[in-house]
N, C-alpha and C. Protein backbone atom coordinates (compact mmCIF):
# COMPACT_ATOMS: atom_id res chain seq x y z
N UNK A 1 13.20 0.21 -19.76
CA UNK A 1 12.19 -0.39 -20.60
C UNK A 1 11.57 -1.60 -19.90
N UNK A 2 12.04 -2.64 -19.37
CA UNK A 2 11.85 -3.70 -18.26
C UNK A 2 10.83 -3.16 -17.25
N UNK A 3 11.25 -2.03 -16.79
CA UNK A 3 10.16 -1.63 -15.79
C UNK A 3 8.88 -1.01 -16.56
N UNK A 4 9.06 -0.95 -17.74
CA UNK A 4 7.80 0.40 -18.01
C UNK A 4 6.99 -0.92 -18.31
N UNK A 5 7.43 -2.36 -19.14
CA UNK A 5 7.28 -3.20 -19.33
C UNK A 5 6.13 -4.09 -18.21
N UNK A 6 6.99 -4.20 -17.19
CA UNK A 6 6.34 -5.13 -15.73
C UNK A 6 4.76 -4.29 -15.36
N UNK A 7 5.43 -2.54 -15.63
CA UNK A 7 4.41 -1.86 -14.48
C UNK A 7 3.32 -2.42 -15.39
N UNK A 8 3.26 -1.68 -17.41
CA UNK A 8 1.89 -2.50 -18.02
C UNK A 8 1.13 -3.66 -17.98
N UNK A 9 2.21 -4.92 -17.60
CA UNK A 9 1.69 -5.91 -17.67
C UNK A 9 1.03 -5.95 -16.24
N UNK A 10 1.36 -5.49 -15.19
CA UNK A 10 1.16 -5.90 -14.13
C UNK A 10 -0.13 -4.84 -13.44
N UNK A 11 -0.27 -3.93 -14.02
CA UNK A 11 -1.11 -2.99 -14.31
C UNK A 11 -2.50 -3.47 -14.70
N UNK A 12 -2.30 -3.80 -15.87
CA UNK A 12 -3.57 -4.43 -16.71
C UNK A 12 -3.84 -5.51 -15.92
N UNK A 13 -3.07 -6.52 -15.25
CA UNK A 13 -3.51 -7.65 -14.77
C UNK A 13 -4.42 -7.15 -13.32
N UNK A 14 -3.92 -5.95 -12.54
CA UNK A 14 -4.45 -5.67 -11.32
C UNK A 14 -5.47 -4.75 -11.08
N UNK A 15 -5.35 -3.58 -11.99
CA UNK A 15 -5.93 -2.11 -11.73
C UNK A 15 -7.35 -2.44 -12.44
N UNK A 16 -7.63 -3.33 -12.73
CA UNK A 16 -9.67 -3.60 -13.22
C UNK A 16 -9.85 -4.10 -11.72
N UNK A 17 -9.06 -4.76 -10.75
CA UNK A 17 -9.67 -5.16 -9.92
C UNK A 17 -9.91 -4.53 -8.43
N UNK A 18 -8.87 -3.89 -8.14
CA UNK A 18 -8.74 -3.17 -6.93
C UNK A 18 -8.57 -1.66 -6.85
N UNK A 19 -8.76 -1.17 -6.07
CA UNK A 19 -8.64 0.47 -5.79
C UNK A 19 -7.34 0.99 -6.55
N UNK A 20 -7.63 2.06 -7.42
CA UNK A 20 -5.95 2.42 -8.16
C UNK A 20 -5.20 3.18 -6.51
N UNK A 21 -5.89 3.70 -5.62
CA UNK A 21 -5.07 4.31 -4.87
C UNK A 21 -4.61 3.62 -3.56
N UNK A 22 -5.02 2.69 -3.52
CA UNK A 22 -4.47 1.50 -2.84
C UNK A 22 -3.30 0.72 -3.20
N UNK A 23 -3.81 0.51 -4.65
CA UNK A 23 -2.76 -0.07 -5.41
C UNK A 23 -1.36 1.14 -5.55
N UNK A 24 -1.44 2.22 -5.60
CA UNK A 24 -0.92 3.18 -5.83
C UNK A 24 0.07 3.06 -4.73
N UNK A 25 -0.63 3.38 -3.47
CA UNK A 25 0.40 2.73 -2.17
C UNK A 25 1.15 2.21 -2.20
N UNK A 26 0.80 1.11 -2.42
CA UNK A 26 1.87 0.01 -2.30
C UNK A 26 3.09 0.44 -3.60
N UNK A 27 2.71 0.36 -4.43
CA UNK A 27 3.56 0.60 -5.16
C UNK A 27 5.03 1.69 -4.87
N UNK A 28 4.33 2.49 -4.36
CA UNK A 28 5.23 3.98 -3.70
C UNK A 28 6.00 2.89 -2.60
N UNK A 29 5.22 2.21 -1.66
CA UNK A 29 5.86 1.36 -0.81
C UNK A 29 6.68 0.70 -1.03
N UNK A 30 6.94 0.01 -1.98
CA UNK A 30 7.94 -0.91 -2.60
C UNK A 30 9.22 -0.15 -3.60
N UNK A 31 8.36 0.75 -4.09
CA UNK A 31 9.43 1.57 -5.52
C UNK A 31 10.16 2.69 -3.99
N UNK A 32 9.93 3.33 -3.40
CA UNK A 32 11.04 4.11 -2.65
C UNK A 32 12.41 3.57 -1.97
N UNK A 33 11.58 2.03 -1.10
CA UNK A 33 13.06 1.55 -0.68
C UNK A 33 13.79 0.89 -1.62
N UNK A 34 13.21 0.28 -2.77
CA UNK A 34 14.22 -0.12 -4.07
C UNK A 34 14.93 1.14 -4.60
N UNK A 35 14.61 2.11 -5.07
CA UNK A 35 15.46 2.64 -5.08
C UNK A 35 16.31 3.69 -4.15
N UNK A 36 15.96 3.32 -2.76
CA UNK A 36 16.86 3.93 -1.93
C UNK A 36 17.79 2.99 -2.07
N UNK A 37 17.86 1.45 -1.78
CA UNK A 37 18.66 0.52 -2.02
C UNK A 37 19.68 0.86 -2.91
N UNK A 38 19.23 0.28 -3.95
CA UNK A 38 19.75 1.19 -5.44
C UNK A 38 20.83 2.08 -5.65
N UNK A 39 20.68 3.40 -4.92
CA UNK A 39 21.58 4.25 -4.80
C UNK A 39 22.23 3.83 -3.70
N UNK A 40 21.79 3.25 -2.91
CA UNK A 40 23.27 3.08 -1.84
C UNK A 40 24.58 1.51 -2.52
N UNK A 41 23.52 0.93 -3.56
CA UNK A 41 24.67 -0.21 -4.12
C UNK A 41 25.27 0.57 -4.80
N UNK A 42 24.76 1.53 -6.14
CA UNK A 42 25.53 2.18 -6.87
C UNK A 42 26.47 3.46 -6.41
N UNK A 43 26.60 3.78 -4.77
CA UNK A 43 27.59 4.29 -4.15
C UNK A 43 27.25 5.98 -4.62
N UNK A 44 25.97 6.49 -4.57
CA UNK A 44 25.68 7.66 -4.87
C UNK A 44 26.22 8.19 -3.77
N UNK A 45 26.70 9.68 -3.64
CA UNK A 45 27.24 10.41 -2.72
C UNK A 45 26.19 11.35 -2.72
N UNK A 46 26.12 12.15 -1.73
CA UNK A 46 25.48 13.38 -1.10
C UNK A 46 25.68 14.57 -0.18
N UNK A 47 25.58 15.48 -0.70
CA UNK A 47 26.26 16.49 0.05
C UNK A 47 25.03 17.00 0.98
N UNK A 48 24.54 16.62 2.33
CA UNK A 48 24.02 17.72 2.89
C UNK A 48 23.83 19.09 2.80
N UNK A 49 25.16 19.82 2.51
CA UNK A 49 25.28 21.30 2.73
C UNK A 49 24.93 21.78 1.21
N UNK A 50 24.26 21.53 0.60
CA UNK A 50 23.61 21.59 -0.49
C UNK A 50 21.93 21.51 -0.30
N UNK A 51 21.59 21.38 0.53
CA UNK A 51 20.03 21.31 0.65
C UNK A 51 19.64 22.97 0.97
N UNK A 52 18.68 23.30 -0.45
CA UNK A 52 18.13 24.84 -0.06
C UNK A 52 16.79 24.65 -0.68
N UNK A 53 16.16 25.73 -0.95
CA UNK A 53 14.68 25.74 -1.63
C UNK A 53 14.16 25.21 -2.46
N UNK A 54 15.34 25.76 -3.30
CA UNK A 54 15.23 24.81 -5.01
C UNK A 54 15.80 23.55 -4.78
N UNK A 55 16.93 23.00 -3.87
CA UNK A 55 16.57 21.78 -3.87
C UNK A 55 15.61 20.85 -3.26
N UNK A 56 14.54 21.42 -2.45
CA UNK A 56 13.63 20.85 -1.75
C UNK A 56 12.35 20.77 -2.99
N UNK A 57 12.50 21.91 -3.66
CA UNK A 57 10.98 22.05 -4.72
C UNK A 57 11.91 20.69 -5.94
N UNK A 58 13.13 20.90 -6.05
CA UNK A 58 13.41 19.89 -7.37
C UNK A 58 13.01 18.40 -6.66
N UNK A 59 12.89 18.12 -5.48
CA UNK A 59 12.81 16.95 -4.83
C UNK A 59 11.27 16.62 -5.06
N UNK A 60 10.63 17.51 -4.74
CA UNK A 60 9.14 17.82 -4.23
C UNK A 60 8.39 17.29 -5.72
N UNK A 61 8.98 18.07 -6.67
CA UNK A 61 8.51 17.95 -7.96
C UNK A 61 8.97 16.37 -8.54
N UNK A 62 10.06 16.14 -8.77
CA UNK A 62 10.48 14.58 -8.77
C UNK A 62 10.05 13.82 -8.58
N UNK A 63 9.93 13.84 -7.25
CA UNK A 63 8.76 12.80 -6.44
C UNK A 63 8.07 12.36 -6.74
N UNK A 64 7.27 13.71 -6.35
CA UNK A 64 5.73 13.57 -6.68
C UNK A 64 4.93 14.18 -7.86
N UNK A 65 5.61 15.03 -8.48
CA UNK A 65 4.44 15.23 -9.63
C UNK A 65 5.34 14.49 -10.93
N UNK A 66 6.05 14.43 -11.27
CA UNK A 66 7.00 13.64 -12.02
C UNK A 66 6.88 11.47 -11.60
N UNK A 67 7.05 11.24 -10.58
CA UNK A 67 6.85 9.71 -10.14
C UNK A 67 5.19 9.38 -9.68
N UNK A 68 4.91 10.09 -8.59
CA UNK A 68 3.69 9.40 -8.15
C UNK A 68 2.25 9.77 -9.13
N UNK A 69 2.72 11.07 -9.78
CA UNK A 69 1.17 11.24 -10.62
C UNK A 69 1.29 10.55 -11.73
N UNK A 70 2.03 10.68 -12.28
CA UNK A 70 2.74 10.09 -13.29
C UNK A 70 2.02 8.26 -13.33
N UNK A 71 2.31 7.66 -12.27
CA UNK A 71 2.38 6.48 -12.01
C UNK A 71 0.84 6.29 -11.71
N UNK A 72 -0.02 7.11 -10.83
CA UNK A 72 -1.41 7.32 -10.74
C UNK A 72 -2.17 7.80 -11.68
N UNK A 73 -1.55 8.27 -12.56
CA UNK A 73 -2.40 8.78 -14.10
C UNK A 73 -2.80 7.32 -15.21
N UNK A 74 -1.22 6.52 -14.90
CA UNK A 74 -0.88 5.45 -16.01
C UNK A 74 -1.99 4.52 -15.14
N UNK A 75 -2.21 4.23 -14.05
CA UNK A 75 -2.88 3.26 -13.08
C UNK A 75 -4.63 3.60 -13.54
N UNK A 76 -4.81 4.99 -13.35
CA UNK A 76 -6.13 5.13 -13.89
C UNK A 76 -6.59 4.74 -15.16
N UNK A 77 -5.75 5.10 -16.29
CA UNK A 77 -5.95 5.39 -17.80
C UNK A 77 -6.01 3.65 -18.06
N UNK A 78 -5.08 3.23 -17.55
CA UNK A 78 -5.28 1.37 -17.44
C UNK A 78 -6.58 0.61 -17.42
N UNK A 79 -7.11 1.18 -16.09
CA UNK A 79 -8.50 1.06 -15.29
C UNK A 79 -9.81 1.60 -16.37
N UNK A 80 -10.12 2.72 -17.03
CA UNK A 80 -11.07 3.06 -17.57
C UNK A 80 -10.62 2.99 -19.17
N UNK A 81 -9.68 2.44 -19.47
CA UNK A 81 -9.19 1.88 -21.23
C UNK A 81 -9.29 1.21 -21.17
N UNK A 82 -8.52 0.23 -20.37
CA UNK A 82 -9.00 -1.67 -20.47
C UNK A 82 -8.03 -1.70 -21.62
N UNK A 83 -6.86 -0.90 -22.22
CA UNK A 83 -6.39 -1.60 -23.31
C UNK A 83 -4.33 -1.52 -22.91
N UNK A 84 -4.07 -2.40 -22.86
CA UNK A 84 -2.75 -2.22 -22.54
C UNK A 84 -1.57 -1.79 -23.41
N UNK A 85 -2.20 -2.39 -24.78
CA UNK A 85 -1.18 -1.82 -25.82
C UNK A 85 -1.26 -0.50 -26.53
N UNK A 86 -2.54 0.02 -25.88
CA UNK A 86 -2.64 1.36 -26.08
C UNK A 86 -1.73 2.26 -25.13
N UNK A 87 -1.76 1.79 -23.94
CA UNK A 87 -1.10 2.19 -23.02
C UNK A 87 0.35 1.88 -23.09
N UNK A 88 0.86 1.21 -23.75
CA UNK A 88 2.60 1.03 -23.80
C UNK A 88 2.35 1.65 -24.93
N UNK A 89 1.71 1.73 -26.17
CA UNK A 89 2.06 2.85 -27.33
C UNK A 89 2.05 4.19 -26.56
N UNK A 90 1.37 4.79 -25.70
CA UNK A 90 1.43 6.27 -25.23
C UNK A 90 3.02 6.83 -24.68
N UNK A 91 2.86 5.24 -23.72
CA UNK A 91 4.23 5.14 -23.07
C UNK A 91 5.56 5.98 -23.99
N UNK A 92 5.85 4.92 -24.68
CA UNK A 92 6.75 5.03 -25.42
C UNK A 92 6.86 6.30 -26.48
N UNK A 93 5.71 7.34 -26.74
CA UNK A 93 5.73 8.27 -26.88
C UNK A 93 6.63 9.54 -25.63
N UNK A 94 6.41 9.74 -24.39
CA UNK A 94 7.21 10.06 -23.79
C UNK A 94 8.85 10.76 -24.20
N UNK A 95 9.88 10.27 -24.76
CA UNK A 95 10.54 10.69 -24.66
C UNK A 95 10.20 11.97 -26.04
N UNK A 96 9.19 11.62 -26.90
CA UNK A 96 8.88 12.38 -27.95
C UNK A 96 8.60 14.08 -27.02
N UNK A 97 7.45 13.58 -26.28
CA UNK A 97 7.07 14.91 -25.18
C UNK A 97 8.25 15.25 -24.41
N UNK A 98 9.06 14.39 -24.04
CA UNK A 98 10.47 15.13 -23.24
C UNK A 98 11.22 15.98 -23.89
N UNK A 99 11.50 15.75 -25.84
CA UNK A 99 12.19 16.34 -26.34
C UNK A 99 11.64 17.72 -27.08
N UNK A 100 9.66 17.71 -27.29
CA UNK A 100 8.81 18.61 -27.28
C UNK A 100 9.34 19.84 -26.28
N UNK A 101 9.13 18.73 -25.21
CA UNK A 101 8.60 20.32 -23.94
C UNK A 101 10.21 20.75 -23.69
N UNK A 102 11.48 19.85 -23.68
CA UNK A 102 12.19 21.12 -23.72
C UNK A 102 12.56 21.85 -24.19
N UNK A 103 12.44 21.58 -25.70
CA UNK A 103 12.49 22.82 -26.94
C UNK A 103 11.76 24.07 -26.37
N UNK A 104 10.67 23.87 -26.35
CA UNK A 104 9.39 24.97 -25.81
C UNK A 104 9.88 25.14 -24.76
N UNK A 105 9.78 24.75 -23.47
CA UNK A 105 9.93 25.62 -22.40
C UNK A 105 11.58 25.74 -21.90
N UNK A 106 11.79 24.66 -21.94
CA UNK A 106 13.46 24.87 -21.99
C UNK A 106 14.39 25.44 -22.33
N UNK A 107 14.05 25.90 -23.81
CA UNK A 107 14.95 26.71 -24.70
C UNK A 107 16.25 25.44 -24.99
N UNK A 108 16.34 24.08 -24.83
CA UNK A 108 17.16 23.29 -25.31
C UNK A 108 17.43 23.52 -26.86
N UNK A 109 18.28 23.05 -27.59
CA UNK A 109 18.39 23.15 -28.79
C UNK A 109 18.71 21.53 -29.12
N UNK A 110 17.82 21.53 -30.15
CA UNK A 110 17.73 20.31 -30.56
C UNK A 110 18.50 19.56 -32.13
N UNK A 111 19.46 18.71 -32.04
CA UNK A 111 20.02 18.02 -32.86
C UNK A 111 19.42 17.49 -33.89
N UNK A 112 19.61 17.15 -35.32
CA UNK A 112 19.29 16.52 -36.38
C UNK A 112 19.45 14.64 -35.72
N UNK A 113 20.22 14.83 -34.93
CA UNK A 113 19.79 12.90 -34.55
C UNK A 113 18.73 12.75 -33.64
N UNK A 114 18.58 14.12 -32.60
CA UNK A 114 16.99 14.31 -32.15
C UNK A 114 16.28 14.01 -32.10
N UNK A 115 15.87 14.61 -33.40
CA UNK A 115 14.53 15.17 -34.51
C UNK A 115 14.51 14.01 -35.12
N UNK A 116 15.79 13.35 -35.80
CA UNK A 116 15.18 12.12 -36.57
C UNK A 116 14.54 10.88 -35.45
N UNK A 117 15.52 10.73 -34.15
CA UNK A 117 14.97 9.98 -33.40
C UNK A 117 13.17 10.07 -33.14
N UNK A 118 13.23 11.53 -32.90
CA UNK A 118 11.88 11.61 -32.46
C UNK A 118 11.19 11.03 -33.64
N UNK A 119 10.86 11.72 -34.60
CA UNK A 119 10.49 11.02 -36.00
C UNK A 119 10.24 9.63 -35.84
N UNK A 120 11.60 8.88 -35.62
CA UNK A 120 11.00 7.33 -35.96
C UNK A 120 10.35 6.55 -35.17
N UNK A 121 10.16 7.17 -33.58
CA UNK A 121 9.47 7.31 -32.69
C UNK A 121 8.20 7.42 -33.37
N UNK A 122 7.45 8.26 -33.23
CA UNK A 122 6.34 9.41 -33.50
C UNK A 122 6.03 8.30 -34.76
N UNK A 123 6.59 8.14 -35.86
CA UNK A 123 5.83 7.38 -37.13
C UNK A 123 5.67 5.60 -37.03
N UNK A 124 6.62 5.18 -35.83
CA UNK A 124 6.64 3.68 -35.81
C UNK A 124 5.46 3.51 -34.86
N UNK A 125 4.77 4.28 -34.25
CA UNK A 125 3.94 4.54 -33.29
C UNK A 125 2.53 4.34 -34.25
N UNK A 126 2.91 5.33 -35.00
CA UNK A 126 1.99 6.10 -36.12
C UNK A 126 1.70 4.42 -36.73
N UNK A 127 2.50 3.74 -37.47
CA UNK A 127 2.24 2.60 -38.13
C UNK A 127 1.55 1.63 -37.49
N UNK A 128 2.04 1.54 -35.83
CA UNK A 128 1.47 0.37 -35.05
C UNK A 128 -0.04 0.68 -35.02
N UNK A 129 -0.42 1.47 -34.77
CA UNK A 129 -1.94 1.97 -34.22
C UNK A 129 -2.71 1.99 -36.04
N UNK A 130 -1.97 2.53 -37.02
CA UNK A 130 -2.80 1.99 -38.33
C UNK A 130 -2.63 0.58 -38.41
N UNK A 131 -1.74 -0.61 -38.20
CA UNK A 131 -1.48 -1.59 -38.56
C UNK A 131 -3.20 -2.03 -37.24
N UNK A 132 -2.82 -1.93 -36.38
CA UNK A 132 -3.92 -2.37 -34.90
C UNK A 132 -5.59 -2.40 -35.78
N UNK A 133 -5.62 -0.61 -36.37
CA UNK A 133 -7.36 -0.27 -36.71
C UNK A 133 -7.52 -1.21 -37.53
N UNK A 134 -6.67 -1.40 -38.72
CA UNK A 134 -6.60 -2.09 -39.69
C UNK A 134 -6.95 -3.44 -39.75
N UNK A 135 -6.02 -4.37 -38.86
CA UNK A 135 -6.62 -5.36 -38.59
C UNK A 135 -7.64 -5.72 -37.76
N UNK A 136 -8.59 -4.51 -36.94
CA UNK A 136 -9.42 -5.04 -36.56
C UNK A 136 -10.60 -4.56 -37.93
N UNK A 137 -10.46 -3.89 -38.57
CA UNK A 137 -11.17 -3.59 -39.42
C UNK A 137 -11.26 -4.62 -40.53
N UNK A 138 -10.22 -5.22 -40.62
CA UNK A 138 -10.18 -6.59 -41.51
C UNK A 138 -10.82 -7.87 -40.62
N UNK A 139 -11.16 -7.98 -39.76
CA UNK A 139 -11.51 -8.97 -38.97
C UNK A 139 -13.64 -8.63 -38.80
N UNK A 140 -13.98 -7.40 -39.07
CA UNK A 140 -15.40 -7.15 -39.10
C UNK A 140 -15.57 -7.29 -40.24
């Protein structure tokens, strides 16, 4: 949450001003060796003799369409919204779509603490963005 936190604030403060794919760079520049770091403090192990197709495409996908678009989508949407708390409300929708798409494509089966999670997700979301129209609608 801290990080999803920094990237918005730090986002909104930068991405009106400079290239998102510049900015994008760097970012990749800094976020890979932190968390290469990272895993070598927290003593992750690795098996070489485990590297095959599917683990090169699960890498491939991770990476990059999961981290870097991901991170270049949020950098754009920043840039042509101009609104940040729109952008941490989307945010925080996320795990709603994580628990969506693996029902659907996953075939996961999903729990009654789930579903309610998602719920209070999905409606506290729901309240912020009526509470937001609202008061700007009280203010015209």
């Amino acid at each position: 949450m801290h990080f999803l936190l920094h990237s918005i604030v730090f986002n909104d403060k930068f991405v009106q001003d400079i290239d998102i794919y510049l900015y994008l760079f760097f970012q990749m520049l800094v976020m890979v060796p932190a968390l290469f770091i990272s895993s070598i403090i927290a003593r992750e192990s690795f098996d070489i003799n485990l590297i095959d197709i599917n683990f090169i495409l699960i890498i491939f996908y991770m990476g990059f369409i999961v981290s870097v678009l991901t991170i270049f989508f949020q950098n754009w949407a920043q840039k042509v919204n101009k609104n940040p708390t729109l952008t941490g409300i989307i945010f925080n929708l996320e795990p709603v779509f994580a628990v969506i798409f693996a029902f659907l494509i996953g075939n996961e089966t999903l729990s009654w603490l789930e579903l309610i999670g998602c719920a209070i997700i999905f409606f506290s979301i729901f309240i912020a963005v009526y509470e937001k129209n609202r008061t700007q609608t009280e203010m015209m």
